[in-house]
C-alpha atoms as a PDB file:
ATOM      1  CA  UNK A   1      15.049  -2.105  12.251  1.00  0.00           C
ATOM      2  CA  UNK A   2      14.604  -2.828  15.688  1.00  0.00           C
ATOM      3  CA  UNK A   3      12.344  -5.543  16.851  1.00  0.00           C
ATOM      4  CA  UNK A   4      12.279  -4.783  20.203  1.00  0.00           C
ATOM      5  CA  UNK A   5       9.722  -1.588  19.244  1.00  0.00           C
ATOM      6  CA  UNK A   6       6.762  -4.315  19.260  1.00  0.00           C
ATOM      7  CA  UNK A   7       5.947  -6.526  16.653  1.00  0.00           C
ATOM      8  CA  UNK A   8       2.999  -4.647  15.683  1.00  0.00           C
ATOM      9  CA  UNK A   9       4.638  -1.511  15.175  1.00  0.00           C
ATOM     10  CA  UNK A  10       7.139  -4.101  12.754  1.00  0.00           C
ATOM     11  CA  UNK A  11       4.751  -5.858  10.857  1.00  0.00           C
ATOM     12  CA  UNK A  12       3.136  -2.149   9.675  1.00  0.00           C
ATOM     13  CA  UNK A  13       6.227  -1.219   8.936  1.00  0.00           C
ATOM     14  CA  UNK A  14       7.111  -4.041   6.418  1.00  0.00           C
ATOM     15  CA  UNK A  15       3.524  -3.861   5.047  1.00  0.00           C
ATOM     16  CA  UNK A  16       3.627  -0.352   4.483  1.00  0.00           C
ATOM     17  CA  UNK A  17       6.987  -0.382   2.733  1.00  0.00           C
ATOM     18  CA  UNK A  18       5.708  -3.481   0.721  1.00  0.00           C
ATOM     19  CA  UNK A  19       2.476  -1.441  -0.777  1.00  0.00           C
ATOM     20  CA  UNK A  20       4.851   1.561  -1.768  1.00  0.00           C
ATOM     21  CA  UNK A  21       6.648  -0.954  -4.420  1.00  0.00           C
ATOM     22  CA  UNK A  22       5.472  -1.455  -7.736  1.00  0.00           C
ATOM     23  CA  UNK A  23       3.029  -3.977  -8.171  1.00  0.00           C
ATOM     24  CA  UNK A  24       5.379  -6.385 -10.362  1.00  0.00           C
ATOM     25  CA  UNK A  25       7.586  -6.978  -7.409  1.00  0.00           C
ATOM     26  CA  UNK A  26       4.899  -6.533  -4.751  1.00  0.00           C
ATOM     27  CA  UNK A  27       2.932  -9.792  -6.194  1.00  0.00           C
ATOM     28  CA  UNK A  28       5.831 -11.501  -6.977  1.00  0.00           C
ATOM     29  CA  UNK A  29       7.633 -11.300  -3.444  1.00  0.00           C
ATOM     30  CA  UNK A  30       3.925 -12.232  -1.774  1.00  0.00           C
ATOM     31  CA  UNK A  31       3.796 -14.916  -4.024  1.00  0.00           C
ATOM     32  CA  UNK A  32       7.155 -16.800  -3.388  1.00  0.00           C
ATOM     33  CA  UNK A  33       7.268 -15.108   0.431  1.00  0.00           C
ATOM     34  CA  UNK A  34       4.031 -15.084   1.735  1.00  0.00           C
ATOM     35  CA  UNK A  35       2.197 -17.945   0.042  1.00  0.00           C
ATOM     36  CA  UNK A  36       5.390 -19.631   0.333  1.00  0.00           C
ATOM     37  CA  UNK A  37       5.378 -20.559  -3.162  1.00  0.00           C
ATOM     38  CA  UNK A  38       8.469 -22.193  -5.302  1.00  0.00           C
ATOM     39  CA  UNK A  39      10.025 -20.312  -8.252  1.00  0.00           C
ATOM     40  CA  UNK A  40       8.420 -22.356 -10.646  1.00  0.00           C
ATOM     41  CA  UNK A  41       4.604 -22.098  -9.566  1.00  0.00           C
ATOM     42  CA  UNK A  42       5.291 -18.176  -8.850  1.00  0.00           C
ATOM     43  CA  UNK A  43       6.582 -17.870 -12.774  1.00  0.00           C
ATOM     44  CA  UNK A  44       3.628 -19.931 -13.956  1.00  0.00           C
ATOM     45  CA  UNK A  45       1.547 -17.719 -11.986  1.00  0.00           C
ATOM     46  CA  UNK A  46       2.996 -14.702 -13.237  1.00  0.00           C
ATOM     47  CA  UNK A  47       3.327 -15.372 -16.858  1.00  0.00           C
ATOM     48  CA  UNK A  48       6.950 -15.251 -17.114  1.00  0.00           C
ATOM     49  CA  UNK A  49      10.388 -16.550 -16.407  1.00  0.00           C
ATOM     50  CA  UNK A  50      11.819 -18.146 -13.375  1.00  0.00           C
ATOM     51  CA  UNK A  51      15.091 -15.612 -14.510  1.00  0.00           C
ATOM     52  CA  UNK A  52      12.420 -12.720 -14.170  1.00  0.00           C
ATOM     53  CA  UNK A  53      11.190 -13.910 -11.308  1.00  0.00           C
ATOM     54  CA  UNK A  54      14.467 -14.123  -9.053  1.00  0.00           C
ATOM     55  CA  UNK A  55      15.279 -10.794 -10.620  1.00  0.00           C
ATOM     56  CA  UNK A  56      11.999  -9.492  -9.231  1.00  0.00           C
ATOM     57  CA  UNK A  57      12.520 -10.886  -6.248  1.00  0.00           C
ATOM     58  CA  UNK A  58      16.317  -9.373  -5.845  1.00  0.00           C
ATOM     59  CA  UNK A  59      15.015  -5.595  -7.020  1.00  0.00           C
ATOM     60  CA  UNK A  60      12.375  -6.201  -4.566  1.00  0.00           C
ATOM     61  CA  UNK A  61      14.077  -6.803  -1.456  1.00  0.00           C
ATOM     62  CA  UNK A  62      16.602  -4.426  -2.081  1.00  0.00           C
ATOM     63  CA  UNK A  63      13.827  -2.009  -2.541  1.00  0.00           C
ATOM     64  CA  UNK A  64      12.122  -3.098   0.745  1.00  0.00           C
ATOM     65  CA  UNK A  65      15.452  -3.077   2.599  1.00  0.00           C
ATOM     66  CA  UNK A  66      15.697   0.603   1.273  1.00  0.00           C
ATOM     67  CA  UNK A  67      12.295   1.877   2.280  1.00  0.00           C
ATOM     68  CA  UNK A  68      12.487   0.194   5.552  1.00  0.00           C
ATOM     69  CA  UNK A  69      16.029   1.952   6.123  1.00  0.00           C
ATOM     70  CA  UNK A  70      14.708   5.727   5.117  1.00  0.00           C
ATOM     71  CA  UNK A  71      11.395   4.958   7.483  1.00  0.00           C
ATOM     72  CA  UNK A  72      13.955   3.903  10.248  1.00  0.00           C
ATOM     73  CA  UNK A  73      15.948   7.621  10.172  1.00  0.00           C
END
């Protein structure tokens, strides 16, 4: 991804990929990403694990990194 093509054009990019993931990883990595929030509070938050949730959060990005990577080509 280049960031020189305007931030704008960046940020759309990243919050298009993020809405094409399912919704378990989606919340999760807005949760521990984007509200900034520790493992702990995101599991409590989500009703499960802190395992599940750093295993969300590693499908997820690799996910995002995918999406990002096919929407480059």
């Amino acid at each position: 991804m280049r960031l020189g093509s305007g931030a704008g054009s960046v940020r759309a990019r990243v919050r298009a990929a993020l809405h094409g993931l399912p919704e378990a990883l989606r919340s999760t990595l807005a949760l521990a990403y984007l509200r900034e929030l520790s493992l702990d509070e995101v599991a409590q938050i989500e009703g499960c694990s802190v395992g599940t949730i750093k295993s969300r959060i590693f499908r997820g990005k690799q996910q995002l990194r995918a999406a990002l990577l096919r929407n480059e080509e």
